[in-house]
N, C-alpha and C. Protein backbone atom coordinates (compact mmCIF):
# COMPACT_ATOMS: atom_id res chain seq x y z
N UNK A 1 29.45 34.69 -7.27
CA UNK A 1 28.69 34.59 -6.03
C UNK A 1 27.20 34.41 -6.32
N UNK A 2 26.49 35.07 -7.24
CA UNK A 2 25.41 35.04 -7.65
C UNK A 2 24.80 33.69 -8.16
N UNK A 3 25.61 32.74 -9.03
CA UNK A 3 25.87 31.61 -9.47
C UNK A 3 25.64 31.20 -7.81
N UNK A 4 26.51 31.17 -7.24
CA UNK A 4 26.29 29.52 -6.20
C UNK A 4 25.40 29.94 -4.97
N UNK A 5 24.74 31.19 -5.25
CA UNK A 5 23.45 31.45 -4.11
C UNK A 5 22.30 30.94 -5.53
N UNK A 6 22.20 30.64 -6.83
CA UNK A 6 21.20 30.19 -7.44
C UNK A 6 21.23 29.06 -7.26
N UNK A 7 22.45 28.40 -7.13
CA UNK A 7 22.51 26.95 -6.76
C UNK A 7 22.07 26.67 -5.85
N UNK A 8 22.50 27.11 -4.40
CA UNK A 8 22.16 26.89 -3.16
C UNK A 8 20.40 26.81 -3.39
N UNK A 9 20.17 27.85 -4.01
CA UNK A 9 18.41 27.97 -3.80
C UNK A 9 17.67 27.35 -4.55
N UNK A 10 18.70 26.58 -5.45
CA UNK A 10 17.37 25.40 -6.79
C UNK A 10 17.71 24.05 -5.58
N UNK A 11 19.03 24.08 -5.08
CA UNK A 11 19.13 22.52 -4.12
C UNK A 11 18.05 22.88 -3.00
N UNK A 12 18.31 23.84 -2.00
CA UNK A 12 17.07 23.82 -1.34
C UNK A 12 15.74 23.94 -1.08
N UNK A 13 15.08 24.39 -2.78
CA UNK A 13 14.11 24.20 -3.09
C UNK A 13 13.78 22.55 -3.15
N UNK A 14 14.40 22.02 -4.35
CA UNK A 14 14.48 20.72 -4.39
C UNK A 14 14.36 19.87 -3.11
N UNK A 15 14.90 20.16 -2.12
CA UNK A 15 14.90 19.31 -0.69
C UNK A 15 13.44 19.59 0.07
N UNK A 16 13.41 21.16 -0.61
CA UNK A 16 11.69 20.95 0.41
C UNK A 16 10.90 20.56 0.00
N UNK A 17 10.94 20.31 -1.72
CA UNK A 17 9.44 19.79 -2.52
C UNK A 17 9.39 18.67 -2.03
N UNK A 18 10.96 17.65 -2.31
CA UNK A 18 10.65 16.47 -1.83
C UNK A 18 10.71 15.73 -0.21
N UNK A 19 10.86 16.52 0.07
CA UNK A 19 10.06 16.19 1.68
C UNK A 19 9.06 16.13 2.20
N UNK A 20 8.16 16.70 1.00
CA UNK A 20 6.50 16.54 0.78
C UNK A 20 5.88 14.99 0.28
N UNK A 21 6.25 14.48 -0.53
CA UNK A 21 6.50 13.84 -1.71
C UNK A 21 6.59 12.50 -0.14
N UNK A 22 5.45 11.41 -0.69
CA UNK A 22 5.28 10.62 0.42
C UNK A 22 6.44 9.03 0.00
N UNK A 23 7.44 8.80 1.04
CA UNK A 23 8.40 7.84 0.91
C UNK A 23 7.74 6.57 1.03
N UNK A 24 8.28 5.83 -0.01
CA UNK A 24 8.12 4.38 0.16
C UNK A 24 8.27 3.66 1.20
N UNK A 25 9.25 4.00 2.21
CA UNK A 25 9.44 3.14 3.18
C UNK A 25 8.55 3.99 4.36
N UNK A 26 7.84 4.88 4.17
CA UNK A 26 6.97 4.87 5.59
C UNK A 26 5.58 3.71 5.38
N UNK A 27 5.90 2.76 6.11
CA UNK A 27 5.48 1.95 6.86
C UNK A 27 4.40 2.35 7.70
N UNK A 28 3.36 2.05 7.91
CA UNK A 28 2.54 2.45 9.22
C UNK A 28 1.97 0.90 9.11
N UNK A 29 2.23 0.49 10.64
CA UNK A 29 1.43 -0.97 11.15
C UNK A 29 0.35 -0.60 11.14
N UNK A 30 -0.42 -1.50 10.43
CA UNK A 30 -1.87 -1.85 10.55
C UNK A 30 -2.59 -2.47 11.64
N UNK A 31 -1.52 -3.51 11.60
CA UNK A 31 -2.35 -5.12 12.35
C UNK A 31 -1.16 -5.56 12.40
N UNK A 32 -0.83 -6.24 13.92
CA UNK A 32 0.19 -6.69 14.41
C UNK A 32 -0.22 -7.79 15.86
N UNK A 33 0.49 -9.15 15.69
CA UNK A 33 0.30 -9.84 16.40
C UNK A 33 1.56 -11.33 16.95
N UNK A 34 1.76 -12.31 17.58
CA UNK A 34 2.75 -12.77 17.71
C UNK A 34 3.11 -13.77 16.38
N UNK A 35 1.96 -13.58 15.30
CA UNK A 35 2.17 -14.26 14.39
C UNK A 35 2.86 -13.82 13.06
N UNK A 36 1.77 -12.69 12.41
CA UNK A 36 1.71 -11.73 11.57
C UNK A 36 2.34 -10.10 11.98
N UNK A 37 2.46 -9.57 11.08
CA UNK A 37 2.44 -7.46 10.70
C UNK A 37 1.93 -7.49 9.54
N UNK A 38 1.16 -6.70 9.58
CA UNK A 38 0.62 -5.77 8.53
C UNK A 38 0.87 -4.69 8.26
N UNK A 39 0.91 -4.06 7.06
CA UNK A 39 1.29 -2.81 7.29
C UNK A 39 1.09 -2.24 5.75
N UNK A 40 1.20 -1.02 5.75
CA UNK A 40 0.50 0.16 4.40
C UNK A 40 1.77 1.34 4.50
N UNK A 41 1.44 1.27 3.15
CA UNK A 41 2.31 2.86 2.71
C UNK A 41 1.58 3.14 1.25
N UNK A 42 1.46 4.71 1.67
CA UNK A 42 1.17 5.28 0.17
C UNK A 42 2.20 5.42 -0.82
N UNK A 43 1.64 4.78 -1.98
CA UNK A 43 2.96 4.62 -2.95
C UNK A 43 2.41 5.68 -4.14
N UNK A 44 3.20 6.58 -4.92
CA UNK A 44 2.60 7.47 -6.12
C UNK A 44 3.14 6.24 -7.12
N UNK A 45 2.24 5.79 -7.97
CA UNK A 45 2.78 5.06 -9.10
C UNK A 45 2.78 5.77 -10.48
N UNK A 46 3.77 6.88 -11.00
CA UNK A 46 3.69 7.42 -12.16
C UNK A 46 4.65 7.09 -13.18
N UNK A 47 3.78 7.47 -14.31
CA UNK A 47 4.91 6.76 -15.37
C UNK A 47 4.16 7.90 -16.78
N UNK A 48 5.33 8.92 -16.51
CA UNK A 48 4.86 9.65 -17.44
C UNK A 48 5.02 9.80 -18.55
N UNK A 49 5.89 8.95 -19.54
CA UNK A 49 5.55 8.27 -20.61
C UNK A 49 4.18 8.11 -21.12
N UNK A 50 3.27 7.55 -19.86
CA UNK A 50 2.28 6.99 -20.72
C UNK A 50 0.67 7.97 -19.89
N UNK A 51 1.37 8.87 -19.71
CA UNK A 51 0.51 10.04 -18.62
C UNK A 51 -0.47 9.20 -17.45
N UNK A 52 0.29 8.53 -16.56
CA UNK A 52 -0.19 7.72 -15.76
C UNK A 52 0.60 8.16 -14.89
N UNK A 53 -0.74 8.64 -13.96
CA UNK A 53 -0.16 9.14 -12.41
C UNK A 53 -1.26 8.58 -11.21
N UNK A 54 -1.24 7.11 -10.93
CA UNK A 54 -2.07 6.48 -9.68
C UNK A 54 -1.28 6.39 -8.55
N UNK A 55 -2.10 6.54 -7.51
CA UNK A 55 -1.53 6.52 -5.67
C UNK A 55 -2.43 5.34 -5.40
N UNK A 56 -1.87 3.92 -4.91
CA UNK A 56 -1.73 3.15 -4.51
C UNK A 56 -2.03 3.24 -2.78
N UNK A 57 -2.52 2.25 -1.75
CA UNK A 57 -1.89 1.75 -1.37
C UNK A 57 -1.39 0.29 -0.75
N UNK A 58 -0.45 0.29 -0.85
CA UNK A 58 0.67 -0.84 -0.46
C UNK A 58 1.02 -1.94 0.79
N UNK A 59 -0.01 -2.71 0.68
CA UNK A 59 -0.20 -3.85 2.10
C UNK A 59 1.64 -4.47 1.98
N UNK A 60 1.76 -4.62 3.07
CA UNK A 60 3.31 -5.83 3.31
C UNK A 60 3.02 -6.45 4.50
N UNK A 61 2.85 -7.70 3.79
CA UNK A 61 2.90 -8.61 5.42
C UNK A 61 3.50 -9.25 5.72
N UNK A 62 4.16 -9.61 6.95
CA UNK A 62 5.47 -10.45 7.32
C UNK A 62 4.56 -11.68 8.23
N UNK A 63 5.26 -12.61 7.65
CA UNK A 63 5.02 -13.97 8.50
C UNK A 63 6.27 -13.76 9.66
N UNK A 64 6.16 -14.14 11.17
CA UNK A 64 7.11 -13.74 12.21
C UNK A 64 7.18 -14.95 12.53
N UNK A 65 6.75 -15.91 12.21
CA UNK A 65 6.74 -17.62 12.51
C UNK A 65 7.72 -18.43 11.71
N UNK A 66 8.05 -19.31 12.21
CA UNK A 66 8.64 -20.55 11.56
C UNK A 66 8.06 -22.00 10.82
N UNK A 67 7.05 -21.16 10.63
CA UNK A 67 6.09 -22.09 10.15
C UNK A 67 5.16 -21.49 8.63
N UNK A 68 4.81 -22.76 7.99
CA UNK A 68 4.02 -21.96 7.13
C UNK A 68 2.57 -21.44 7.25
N UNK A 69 2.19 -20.36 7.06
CA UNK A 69 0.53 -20.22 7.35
C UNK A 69 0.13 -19.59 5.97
N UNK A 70 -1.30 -19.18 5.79
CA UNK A 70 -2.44 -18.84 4.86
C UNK A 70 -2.68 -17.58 5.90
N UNK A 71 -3.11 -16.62 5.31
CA UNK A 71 -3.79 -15.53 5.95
C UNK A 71 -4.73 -15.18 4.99
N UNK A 72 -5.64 -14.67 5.47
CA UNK A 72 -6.69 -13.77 5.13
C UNK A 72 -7.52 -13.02 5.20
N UNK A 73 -8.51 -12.16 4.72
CA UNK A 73 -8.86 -10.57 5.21
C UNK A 73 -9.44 -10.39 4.09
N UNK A 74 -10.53 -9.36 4.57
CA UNK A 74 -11.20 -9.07 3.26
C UNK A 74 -10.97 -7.09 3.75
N UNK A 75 -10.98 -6.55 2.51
CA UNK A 75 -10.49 -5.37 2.33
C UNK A 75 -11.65 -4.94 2.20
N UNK A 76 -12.50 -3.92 3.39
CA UNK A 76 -13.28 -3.39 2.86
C UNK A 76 -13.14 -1.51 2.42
N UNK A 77 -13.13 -1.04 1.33
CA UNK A 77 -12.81 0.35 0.68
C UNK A 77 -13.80 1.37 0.52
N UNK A 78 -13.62 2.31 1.19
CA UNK A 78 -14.80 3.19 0.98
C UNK A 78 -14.10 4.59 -0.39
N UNK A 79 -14.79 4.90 -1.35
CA UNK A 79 -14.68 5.38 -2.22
C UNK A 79 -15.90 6.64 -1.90
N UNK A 80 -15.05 7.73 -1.86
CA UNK A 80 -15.82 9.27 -1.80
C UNK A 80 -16.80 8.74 -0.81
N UNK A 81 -16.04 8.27 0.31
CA UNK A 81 -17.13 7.64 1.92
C UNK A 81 -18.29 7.05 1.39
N UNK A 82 -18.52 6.23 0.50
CA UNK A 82 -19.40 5.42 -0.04
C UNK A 82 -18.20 3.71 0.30
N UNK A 83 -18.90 2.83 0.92
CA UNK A 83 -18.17 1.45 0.86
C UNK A 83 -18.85 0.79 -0.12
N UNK A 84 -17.91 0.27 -1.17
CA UNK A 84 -18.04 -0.39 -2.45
C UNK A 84 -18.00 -1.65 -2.02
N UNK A 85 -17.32 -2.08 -1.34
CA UNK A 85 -17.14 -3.73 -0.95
C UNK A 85 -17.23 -4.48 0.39
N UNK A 86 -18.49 -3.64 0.88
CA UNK A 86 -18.68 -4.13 2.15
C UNK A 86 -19.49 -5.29 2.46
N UNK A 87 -19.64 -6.24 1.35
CA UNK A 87 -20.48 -7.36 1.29
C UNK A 87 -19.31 -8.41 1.61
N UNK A 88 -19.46 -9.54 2.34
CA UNK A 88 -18.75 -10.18 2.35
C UNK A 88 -18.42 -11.46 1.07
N UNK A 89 -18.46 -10.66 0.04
CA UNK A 89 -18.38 -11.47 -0.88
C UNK A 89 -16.62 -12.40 -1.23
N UNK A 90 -16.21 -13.32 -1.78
CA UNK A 90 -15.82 -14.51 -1.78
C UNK A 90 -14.46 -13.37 -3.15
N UNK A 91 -14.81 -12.72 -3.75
CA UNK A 91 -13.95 -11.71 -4.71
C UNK A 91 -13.44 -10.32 -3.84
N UNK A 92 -13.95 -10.26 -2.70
CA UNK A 92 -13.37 -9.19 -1.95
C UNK A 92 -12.18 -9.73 -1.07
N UNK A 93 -12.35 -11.24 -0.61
CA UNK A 93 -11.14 -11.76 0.01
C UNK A 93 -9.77 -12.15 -0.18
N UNK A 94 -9.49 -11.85 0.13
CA UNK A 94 -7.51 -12.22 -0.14
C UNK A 94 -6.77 -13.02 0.64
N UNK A 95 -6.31 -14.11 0.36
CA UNK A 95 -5.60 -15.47 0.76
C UNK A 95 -4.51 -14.70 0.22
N UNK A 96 -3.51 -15.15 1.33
CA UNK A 96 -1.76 -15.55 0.68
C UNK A 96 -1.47 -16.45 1.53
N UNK A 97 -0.11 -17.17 1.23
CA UNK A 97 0.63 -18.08 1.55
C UNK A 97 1.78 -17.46 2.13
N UNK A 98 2.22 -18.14 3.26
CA UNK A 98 3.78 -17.44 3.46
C UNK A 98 4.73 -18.44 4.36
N UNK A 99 5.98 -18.49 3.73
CA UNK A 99 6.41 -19.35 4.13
C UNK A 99 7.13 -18.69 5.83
N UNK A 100 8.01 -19.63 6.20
CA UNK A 100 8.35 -18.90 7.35
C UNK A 100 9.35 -17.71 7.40
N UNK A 101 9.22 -16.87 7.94
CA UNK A 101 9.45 -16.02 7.80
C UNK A 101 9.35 -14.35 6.78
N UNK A 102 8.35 -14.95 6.22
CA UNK A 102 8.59 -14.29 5.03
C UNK A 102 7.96 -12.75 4.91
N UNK A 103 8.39 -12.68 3.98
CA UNK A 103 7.33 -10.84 3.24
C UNK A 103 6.83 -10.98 2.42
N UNK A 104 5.98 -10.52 2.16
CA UNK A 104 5.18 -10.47 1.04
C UNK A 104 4.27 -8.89 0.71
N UNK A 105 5.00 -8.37 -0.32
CA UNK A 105 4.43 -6.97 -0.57
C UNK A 105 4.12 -6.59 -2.13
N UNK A 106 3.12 -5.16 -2.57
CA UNK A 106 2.93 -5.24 -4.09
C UNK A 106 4.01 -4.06 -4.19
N UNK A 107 3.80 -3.64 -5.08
CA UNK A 107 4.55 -2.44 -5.64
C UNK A 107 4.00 -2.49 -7.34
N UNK A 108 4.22 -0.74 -7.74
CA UNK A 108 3.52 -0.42 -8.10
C UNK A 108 3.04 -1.30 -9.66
N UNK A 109 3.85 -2.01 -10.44
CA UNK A 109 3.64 -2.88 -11.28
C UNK A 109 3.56 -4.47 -10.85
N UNK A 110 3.27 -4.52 -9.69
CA UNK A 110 2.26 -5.87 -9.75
C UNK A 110 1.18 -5.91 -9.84
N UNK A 111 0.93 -7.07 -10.87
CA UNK A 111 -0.40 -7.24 -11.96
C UNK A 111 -1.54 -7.56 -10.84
N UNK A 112 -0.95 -8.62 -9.83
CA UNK A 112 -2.31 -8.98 -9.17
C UNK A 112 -2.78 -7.72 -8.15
N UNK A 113 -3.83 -7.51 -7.63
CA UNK A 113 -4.63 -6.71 -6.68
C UNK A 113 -4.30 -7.26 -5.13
N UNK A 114 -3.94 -7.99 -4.58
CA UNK A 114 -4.75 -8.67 -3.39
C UNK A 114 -3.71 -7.60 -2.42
N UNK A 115 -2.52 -7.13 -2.31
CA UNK A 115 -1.43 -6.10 -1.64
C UNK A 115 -1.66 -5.13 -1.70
N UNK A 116 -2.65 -4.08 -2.82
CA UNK A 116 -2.28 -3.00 -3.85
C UNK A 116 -4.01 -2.11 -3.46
N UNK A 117 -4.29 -1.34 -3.05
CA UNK A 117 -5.61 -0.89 -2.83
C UNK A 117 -5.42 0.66 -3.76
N UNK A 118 -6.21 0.53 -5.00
CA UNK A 118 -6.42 1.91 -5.50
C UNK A 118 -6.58 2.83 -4.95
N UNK A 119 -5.96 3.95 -4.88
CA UNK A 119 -6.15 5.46 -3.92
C UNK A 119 -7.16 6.29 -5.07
N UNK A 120 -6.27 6.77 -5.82
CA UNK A 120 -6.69 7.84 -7.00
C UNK A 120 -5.98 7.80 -7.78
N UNK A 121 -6.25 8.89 -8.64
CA UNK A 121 -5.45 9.10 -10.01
C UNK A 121 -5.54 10.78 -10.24
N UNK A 122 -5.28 10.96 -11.22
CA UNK A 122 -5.22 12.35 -11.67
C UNK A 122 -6.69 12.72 -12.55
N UNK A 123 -7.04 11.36 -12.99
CA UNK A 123 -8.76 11.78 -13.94
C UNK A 123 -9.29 11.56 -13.43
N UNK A 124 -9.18 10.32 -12.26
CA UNK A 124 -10.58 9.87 -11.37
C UNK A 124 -11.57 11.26 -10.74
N UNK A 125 -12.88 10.95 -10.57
CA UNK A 125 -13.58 11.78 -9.29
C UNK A 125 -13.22 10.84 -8.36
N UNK A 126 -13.12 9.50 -8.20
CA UNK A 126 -13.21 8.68 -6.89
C UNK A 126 -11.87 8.97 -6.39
N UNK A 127 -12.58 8.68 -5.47
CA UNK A 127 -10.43 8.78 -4.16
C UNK A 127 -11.51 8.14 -2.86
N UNK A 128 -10.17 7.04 -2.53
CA UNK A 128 -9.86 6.50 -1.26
C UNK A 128 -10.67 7.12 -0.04
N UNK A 129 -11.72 7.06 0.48
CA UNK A 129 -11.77 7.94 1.85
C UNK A 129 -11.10 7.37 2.88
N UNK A 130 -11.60 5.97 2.83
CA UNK A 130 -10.63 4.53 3.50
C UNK A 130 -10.69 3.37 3.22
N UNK A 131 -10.35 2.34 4.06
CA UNK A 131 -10.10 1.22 4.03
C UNK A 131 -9.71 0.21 5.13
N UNK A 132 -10.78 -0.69 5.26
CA UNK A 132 -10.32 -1.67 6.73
C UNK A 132 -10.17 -2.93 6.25
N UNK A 133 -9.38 -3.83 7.03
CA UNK A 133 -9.14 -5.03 6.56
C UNK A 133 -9.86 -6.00 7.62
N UNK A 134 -10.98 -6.46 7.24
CA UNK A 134 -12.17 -7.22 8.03
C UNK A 134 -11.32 -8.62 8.53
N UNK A 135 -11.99 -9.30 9.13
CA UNK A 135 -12.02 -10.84 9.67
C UNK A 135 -10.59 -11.45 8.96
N UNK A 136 -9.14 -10.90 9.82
CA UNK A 136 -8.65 -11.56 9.45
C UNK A 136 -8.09 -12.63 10.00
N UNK A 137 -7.68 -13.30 9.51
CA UNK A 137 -7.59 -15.00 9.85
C UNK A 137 -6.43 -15.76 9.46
N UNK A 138 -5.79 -16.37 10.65
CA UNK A 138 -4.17 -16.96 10.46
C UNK A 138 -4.55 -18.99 10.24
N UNK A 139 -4.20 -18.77 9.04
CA UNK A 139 -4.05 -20.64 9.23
C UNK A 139 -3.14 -21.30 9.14
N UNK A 140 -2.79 -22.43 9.87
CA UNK A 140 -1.46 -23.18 9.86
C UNK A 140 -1.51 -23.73 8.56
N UNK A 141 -0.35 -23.66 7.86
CA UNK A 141 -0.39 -24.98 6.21
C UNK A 141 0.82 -25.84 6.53
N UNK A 142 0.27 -26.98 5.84
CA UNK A 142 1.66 -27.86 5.52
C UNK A 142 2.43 -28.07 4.70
């Protein structure tokens, strides 16, 4: 009896840690329109092999059209409520392509940046205070 009340209490420990523990699929819309969704989730990217523990987060945008378009937006990030990239500079903007219908999202080992907004880490002082996605802009492609 003693045995399966230790069990019971390592499984329901286990269920409450990770109910803390932020899911990949929460989704929160950003920016939504009859064209586009936008949308963010905090992702933990660890890999403790190599003592790498970064929090991400995770743009996904859906093309809702039948058509192809270009979108774009410039990400502006405030770091310890300081904005690092509030210049409208030409390296802060992010183009994608999408065909119709499509998705387009990072996760945690994609190389490029333009989906993927650094949160923190475990050595950093900097962390995320926020993040807005400026002037964004739907273009038709052919």
């Amino acid at each position: 009896m003693k045995k399966l009340l230790k069990i019971i209490g390592i499984i329901s420990l286990l269920l409450s840690v990770s109910s803390f523990a932020p899911s990949p699929n929460d989704w929160k819309i950003y920016f939504e329109n009859e064209t586009i969704k936008i949308e963010s989730s905090l992702f933990s990217c660890d890999k403790p092999s190599d003592d790498i523990h970064n929090k991400y987060i995770i743009l996904k945008v859906t093309n809702k059209t039948d058509k192809n378009i270009e979108v774009s937006f410039y990400k502006e990030l405030w770091y310890n409520q300081i904005c690092t990239t509030c210049t409208k500079m030409q390296e802060f903007e992010t183009k994608i392509n999408l065909q119709p219908n499509e998705v387009q999202k990072a996760d945690c080992d994609s190389k490029t940046k333009e989906l993927k907004i650094f949160e923190s880490n475990s050595y950093s002082k900097k962390a995320l205070s926020k993040f807005e996605l400026t002037d964004i802009i739907i273009n038709p492609k052919n």
